[in-house]
Protein backbone atom coordinates (compact mmCIF):
# COMPACT_ATOMS: atom_id res chain seq x y z
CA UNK A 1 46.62 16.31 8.04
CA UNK A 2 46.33 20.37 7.81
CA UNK A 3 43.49 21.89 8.86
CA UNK A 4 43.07 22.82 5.30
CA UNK A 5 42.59 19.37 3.91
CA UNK A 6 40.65 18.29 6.89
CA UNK A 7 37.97 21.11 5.72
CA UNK A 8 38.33 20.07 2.20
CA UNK A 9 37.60 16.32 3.02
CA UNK A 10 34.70 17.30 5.53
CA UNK A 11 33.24 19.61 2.16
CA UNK A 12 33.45 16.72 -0.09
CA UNK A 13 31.30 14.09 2.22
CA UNK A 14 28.72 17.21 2.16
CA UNK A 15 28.62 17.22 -1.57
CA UNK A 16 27.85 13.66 -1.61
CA UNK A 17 25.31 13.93 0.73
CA UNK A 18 23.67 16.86 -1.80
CA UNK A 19 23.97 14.74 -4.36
CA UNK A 20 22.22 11.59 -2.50
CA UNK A 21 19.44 14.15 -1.69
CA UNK A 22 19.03 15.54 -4.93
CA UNK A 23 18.99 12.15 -6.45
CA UNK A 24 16.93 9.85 -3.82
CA UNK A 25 13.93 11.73 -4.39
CA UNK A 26 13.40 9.63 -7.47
CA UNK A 27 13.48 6.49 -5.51
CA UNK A 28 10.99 7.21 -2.37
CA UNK A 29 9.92 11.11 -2.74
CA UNK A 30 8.14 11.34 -5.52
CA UNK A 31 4.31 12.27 -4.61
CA UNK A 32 1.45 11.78 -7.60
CA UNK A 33 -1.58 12.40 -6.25
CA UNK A 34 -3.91 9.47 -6.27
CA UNK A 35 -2.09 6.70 -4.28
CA UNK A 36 0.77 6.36 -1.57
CA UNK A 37 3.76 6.46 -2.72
CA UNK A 38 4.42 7.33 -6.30
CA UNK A 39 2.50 5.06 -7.56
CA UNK A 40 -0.35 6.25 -10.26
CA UNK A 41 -2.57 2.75 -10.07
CA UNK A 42 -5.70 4.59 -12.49
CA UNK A 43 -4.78 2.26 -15.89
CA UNK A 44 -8.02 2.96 -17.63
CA UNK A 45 -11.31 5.04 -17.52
CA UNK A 46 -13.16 1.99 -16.02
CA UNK A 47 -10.72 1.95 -13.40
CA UNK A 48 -10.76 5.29 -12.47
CA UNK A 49 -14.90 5.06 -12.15
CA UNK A 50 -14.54 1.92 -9.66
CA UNK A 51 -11.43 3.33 -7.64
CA UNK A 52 -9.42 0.30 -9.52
CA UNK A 53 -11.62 -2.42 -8.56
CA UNK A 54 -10.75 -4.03 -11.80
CA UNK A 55 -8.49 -7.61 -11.14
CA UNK A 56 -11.56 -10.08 -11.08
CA UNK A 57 -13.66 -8.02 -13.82
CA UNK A 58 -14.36 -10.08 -17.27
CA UNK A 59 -16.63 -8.20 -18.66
CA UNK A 60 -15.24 -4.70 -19.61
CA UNK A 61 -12.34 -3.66 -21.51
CA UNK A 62 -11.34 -1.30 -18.96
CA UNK A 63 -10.07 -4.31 -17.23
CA UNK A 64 -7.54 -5.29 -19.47
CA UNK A 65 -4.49 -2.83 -18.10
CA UNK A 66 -5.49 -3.96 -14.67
CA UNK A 67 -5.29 -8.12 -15.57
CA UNK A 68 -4.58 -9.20 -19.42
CA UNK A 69 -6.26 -12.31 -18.26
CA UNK A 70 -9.81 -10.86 -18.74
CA UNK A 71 -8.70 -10.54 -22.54
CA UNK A 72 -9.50 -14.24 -22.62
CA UNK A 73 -13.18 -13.88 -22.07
CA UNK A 74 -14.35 -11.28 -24.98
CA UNK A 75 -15.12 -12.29 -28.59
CA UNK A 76 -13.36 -10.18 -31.02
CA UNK A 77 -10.85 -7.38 -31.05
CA UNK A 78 -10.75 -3.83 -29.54
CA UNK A 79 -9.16 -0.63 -28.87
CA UNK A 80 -9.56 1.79 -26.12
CA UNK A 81 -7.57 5.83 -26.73
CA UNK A 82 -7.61 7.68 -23.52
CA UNK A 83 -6.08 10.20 -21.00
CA UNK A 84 -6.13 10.92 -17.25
CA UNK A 85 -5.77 14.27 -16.20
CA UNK A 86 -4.45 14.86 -12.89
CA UNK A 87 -5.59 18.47 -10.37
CA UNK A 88 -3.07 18.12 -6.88
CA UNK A 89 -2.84 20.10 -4.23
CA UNK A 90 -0.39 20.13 -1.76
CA UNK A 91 -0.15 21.77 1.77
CA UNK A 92 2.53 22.47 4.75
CA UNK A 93 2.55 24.68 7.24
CA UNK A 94 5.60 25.23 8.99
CA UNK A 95 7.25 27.85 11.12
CA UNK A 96 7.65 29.73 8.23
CA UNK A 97 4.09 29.70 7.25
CA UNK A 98 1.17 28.08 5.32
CA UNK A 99 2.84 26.90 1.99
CA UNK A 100 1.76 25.50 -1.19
CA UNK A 101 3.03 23.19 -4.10
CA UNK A 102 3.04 25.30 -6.71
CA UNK A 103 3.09 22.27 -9.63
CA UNK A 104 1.52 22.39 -12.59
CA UNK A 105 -2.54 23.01 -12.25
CA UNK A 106 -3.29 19.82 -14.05
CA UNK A 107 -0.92 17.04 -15.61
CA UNK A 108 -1.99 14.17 -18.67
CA UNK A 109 -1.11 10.74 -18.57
CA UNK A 110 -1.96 8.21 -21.43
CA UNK A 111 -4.47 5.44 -21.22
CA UNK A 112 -4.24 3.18 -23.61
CA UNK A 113 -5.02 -0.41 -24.72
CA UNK A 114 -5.07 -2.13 -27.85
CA UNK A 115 -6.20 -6.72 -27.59
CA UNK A 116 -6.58 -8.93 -30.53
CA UNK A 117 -8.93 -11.70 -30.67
CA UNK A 118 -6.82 -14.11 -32.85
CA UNK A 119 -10.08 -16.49 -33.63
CA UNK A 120 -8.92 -19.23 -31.25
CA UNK A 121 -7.41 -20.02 -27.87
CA UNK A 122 -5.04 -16.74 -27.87
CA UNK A 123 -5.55 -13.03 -27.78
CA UNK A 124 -2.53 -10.36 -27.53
CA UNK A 125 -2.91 -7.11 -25.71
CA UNK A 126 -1.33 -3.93 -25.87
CA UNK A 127 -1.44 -1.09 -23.42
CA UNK A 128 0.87 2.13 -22.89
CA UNK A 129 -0.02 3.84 -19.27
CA UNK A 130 1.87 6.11 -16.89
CA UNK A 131 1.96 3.99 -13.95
CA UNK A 132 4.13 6.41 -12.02
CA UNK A 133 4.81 9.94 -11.42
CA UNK A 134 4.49 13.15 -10.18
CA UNK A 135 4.87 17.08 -10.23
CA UNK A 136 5.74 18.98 -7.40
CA UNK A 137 7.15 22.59 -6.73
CA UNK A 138 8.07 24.63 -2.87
CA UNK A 139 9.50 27.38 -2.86
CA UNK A 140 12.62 28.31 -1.35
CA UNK A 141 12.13 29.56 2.21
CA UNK A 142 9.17 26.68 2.97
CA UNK A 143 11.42 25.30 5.29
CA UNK A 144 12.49 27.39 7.97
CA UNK A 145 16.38 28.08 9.15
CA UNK A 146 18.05 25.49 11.09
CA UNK A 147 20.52 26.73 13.55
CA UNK A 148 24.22 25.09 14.27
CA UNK A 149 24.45 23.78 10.17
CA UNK A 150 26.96 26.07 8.41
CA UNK A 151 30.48 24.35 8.48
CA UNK A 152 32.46 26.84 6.02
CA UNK A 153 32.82 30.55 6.72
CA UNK A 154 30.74 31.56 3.53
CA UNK A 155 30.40 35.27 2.91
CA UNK A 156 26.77 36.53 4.45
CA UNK A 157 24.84 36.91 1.29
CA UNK A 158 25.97 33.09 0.18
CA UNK A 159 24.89 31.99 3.71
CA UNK A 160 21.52 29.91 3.31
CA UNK A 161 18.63 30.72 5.46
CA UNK A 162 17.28 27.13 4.74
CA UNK A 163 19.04 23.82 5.13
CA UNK A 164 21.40 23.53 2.25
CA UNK A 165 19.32 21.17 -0.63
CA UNK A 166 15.80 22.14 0.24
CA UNK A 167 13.55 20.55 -1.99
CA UNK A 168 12.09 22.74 -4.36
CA UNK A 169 11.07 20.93 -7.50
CA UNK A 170 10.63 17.19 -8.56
CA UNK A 171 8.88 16.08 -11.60
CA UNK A 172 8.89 12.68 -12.76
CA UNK A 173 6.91 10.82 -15.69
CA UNK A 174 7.25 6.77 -16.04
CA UNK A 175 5.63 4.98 -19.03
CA UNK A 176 4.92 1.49 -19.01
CA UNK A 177 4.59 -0.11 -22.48
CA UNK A 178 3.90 -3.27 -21.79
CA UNK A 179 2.57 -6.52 -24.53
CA UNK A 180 0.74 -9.34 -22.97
CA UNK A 181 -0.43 -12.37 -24.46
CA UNK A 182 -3.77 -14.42 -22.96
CA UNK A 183 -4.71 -17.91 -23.13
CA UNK A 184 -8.50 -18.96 -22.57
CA UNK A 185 -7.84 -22.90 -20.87
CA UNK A 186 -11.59 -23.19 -20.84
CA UNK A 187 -15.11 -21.45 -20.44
CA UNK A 188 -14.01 -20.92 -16.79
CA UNK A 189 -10.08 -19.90 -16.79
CA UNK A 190 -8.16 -17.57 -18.67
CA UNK A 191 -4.07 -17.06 -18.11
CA UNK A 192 -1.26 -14.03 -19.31
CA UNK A 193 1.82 -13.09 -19.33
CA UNK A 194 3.65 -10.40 -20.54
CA UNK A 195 6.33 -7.71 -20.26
CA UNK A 196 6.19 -4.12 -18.82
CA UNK A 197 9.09 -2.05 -20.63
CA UNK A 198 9.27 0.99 -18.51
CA UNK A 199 10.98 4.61 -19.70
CA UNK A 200 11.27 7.60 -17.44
CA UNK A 201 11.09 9.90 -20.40
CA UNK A 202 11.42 12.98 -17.89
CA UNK A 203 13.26 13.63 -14.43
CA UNK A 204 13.51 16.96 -13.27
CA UNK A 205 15.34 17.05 -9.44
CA UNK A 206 15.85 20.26 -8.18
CA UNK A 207 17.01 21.88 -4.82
CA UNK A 208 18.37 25.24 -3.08
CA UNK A 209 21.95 23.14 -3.84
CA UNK A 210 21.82 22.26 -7.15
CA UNK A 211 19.57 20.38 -10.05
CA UNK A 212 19.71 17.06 -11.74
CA UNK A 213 17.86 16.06 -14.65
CA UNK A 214 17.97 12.75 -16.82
CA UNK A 215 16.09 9.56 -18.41
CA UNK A 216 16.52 5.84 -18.50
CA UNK A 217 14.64 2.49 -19.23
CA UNK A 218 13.74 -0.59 -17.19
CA UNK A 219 11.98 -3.85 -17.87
CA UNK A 220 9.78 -6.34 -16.00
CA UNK A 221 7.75 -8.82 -16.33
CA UNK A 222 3.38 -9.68 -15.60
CA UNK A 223 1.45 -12.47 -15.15
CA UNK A 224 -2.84 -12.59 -14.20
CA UNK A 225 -5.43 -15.29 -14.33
CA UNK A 226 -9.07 -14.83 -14.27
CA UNK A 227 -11.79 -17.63 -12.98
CA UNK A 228 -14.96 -17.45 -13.71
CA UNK A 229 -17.84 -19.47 -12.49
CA UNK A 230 -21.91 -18.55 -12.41
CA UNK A 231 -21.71 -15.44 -10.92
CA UNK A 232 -18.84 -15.18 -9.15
CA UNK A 233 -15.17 -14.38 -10.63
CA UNK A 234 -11.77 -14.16 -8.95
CA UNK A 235 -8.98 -12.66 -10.58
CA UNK A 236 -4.82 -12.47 -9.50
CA UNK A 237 -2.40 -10.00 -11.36
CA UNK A 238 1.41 -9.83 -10.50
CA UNK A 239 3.93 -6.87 -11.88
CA UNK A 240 7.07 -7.64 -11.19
CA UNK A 241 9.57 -5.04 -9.76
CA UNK A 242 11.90 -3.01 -12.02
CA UNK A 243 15.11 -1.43 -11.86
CA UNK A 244 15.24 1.78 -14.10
CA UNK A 245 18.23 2.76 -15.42
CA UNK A 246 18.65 6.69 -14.91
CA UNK A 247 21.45 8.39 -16.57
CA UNK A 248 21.56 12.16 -16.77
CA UNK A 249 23.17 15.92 -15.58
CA UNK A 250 24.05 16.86 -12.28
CA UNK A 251 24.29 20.99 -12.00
CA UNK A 252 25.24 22.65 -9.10
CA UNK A 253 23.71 26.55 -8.62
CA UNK A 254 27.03 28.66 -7.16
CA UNK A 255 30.16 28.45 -9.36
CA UNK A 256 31.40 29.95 -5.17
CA UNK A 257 29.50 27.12 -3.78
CA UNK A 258 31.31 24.65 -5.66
CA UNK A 259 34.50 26.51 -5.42
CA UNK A 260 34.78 26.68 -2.03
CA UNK A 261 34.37 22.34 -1.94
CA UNK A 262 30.62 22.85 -0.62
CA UNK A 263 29.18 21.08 -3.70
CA UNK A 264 30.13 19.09 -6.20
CA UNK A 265 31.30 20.17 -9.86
CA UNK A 266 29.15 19.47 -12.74
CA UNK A 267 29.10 16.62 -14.07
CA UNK A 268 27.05 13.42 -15.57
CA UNK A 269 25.60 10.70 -13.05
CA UNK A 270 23.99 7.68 -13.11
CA UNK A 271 21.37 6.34 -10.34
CA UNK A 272 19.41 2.71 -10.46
CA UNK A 273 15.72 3.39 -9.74
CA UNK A 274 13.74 0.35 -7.97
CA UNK A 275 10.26 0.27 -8.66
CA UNK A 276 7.90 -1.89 -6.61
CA UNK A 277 6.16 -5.05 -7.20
CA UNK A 278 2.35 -5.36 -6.90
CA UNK A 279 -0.16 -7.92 -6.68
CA UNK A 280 -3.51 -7.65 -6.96
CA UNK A 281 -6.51 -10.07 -5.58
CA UNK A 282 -10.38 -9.85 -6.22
CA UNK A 283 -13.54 -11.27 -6.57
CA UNK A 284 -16.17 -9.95 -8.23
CA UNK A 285 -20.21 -11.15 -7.85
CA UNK A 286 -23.04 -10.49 -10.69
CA UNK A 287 -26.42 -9.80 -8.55
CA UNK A 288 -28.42 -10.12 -11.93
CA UNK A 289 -28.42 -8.36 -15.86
CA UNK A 290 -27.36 -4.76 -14.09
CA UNK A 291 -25.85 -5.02 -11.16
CA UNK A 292 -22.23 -6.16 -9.95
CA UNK A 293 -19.70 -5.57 -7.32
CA UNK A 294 -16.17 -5.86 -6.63
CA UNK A 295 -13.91 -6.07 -3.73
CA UNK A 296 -9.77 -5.93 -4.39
CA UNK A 297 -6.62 -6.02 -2.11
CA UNK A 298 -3.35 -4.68 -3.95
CA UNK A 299 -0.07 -5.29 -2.12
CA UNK A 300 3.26 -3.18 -3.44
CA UNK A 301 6.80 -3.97 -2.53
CA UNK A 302 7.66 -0.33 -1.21
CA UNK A 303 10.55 -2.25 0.46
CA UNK A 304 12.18 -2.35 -2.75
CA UNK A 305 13.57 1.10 -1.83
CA UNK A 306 15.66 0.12 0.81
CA UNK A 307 18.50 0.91 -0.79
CA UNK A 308 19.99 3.32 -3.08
CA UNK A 309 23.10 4.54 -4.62
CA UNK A 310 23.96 7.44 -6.89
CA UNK A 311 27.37 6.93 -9.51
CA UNK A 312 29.21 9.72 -10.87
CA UNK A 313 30.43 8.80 -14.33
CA UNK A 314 33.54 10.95 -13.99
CA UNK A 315 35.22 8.20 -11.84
CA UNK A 316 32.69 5.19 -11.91
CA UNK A 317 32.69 5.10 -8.09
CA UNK A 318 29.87 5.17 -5.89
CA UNK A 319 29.10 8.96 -4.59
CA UNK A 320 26.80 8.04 -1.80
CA UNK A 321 24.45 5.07 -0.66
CA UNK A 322 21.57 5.56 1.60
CA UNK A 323 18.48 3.62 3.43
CA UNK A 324 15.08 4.52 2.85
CA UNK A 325 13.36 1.83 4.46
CA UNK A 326 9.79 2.01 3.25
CA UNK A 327 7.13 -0.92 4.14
CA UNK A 328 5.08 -3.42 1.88
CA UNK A 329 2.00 -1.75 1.65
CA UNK A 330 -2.08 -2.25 0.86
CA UNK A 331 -4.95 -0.89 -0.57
CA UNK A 332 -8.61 -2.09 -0.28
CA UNK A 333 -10.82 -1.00 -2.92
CA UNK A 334 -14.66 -2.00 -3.93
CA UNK A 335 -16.01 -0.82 -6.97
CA UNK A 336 -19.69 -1.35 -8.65
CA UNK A 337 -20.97 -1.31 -12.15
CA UNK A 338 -24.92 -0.92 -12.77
CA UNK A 339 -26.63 -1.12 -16.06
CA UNK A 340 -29.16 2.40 -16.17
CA UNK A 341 -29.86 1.15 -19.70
CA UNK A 342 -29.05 -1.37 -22.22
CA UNK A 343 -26.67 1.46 -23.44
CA UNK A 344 -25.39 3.29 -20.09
CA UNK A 345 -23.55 1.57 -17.70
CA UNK A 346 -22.73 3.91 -14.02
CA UNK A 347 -19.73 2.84 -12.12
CA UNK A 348 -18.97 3.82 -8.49
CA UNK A 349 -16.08 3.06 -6.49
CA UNK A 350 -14.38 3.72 -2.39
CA UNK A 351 -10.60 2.65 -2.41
CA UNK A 352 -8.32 3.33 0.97
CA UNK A 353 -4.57 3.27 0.18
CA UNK A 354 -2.00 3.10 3.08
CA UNK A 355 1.70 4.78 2.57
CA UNK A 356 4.49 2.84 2.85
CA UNK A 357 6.61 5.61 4.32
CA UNK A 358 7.41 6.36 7.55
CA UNK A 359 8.42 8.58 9.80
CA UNK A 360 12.49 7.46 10.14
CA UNK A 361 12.82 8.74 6.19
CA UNK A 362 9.86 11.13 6.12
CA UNK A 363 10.51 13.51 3.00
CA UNK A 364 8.72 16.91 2.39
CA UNK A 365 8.56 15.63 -1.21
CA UNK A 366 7.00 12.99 -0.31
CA UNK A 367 3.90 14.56 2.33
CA UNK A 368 2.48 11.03 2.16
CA UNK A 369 -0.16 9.44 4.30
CA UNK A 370 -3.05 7.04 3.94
CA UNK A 371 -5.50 8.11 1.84
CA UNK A 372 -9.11 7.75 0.64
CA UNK A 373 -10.24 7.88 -2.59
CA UNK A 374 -13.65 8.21 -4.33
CA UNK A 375 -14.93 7.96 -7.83
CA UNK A 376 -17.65 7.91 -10.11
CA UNK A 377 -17.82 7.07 -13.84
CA UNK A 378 -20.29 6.11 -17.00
CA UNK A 379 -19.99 4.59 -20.48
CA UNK A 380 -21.70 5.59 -22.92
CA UNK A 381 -22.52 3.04 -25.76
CA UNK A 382 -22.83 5.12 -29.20
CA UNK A 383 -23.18 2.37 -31.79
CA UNK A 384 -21.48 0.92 -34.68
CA UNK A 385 -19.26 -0.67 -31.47
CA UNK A 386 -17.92 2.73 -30.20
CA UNK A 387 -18.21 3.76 -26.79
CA UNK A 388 -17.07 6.63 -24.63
CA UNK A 389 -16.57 6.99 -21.16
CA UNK A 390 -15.90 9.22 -18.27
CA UNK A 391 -14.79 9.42 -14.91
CA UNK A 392 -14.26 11.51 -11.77
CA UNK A 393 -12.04 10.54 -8.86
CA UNK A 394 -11.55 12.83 -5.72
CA UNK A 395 -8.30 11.91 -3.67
CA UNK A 396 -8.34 12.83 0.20
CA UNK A 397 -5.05 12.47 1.73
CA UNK A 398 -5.52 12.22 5.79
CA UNK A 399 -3.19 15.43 7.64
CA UNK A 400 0.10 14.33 8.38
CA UNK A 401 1.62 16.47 11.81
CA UNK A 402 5.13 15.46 11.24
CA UNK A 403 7.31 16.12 14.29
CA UNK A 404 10.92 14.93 14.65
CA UNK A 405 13.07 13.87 17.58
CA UNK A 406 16.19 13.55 15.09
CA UNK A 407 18.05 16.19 14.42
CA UNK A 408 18.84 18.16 11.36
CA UNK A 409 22.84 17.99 11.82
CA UNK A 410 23.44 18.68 8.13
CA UNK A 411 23.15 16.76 5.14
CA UNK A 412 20.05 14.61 4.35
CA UNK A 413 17.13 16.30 5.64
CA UNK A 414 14.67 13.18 5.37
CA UNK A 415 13.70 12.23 8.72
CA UNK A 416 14.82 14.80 10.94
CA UNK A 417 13.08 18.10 12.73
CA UNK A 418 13.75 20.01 9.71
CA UNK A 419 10.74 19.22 8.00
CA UNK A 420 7.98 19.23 11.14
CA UNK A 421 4.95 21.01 9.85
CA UNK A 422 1.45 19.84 9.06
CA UNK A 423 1.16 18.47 5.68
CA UNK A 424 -2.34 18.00 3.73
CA UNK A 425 -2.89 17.34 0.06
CA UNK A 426 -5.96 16.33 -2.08
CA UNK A 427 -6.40 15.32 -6.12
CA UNK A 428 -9.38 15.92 -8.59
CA UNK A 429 -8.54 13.23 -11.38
CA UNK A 430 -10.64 13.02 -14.48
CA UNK A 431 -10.69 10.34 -17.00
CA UNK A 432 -11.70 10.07 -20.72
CA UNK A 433 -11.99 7.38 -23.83
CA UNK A 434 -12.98 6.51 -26.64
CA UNK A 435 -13.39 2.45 -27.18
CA UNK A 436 -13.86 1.06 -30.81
CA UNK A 437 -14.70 -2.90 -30.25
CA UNK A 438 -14.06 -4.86 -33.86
């Protein structure tokens, strides 16, 4: 083998590796700001006001996204038109400097929930929520050089001063439109099942290397049960995982770059997206007319990302596979509702979410670390069965001093001394409805 094609060969296996870090970010480094992971758990107003203590809750409509099972204990039919509005922040310094995200200032997700009372047994829900996402932006230079990485004798003002494929932008938007149906067994148990039909109607993946953008679909399945006894209820909801199927551009930034073998040509690409599975726990007691509380446990299968592999459509073969190895994860939460009038109800809520992610596959997408989350909300009964309510969450991310003892060789960057710095983020998220009960 010449020299020549040894180079050539040795370019190619860094394109792939480009390409696997341009596209991975969809599977374990996408950051929303108000849980670990990507993982946007706020499904309605009432759940953003108790910090998504929500599971074991038969009494308010906001618990319907949460478990379809509560459905089975309301007379008559309702529908609830809201929107979250999400305010991150996001923090590094490095030895380059104090940096921040510079995403959008606020981002919208719909909250939404239509259930039917069909004057028996049965009631069918509705809901359309964004149970995933993100919006993230760094600028090139965030990370600083690493020494010993150039392998082809690119003229000086093509050299990079950052590892080739620094993240700079990710942007992701998942909704889950998912029917359920509910069946009230007796006074004291309610079941459902249903399907979540996910679409990623926007991924944006960007880098110093190149850019890939694209959609796709994915379907699973949900099932809850409610119990309710005096004053004490207990509530289970399962989401099943999902594979998303991403198809979409892949658009490297030199024309010399890609000339010279150092990334890949443009071309289409496909990439399987695993999202997790959750389950959810509680038990909720009613202290008298006003006052009840709630205590949850949520479990999601970040393990689902432990592996990943990105397609180019030009030859059907697989360009790269990777590990992420991310850990099952939990959240505690406790939320309270309290009646300040026959017409005002005041929720308050504490939840503390633990990331999944750690340090072997640490991503500066993905700045994650346990976090803490408060919230506040009210409802507002206006007559003529509307009601509108309102919520406030504030996210608080603990610091994350990321040092490495791998590393950075070339390549994937996730995981190694390229990325030590001293991450911090926080969240204001606001949520708004309107509920018409029938």
């Amino acid at each position: 083998m010449t020299q020549l094609e040894r180079m050539r060969m040795n370019h190619k296996r860094i394109a792939n590796r480009t390409m696997l870090l341009l596209a991975g970010v969809t599977l374990g480094a996408l950051e929303p700001a108000s849980a670990a992971g990507f993982s946007l758990p706020e499904l309605s107003v009432a759940g953003v006001g108790t910090s998504n203590a929500m599971v074991a809750n038969p009494d308010d409509t906001g618990a319907f996204p949460y478990n379809p099972a509560a459905m089975g204990f309301h007379e008559g039919s309702s529908l609830s038109v809201g929107a979250l509005l999400i305010g991150p922040s996001f923090n590094v310094k490095t030895a380059t400097g104090s940096h921040d995200s510079h995403g959008a200032d606020w981002v919208a997700g719909p909250m939404i929930q239509a259930a039917l009372d069909l004057e028996n047994e049965w009631r069918l829900g509705f809901s359309v929520t964004a149970p995933f996402g993100l919006e993230t932006r760094w600028r090139d230079g965030t990370l600083p050089a690493v020494s010993g990485t150039r392998t082809l004798p690119v003229p000086a003002p093509l050299e990079p001063e950052v590892p080739l494929g620094h993240p700079t932008a990710s942007e992701l938007e998942i909704l889950d439109f998912s029917p359920t149906a509910t069946y009230r067994v007796n006074d004291h148990l309610s079941l459902s099942g249903g399907l979540d039909v996910y679409w990623a109607k926007s991924a944006k993946l960007g880098s110093t290397a190149a850019t890939v953008t694209g959609d796709g679909t994915g379907v699973g399945f949900n099932l809850g049960a409610l119990y309710r006894k005096g004053p004490w209820s207990f509530g289970a909801a399962y989401r099943s995982a999902s594979t998303l199927g991403l198809d979409g551009d892949y658009l490297p930034h030199s024309r010399t770059l890609v000339a010279l073998g150092r990334l890949a040509p443009a071309q289409s690409a496909e990439l399987d997206v695993d999202l997790p599975w959750r389950l959810q726990l509680g038990v909720r007691y009613v202290f008298n007319d006003r006052l009840a509380a709630e205590f949850d446990i949520t479990r999601t299968g970040w393990s689902e990302f432990n592996d990943i592999e990105i397609k180019g459509k030009r030859t059907g073969e697989v360009v790269f596979s990777d590990t992420n190895n991310w850990d099952d994860s939990n959240a505690y939460r406790i939320g309270a509702t309290y009646w300040l009038s026959p017409k005002t109800q005041l929720r308050l809520g504490y939840s503390y979410d633990e990331t999944g992610q750690g340090d072997d596959h640490f991503s500066i997408r993905v700045p994650d670390n346990d976090r803490h989350l408060f919230s506040i909300g009210l409802a507002q009964t206006l007559g003529q069965g509307y009601s509108l309510e309102a919520a406030y969450m504030y996210v608080k991310a603990e610091d994350r001093d990321y040092r490495s003892s791998t590393p950075y060789t070339g390549g994937d960057l996730n995981g190694t001394d390229a990325l030590d710095g001293d991450y911090s983020m926080d969240a204001h998220l606001v949520g708004l409805a309107i509920v018409k009960a029938f």
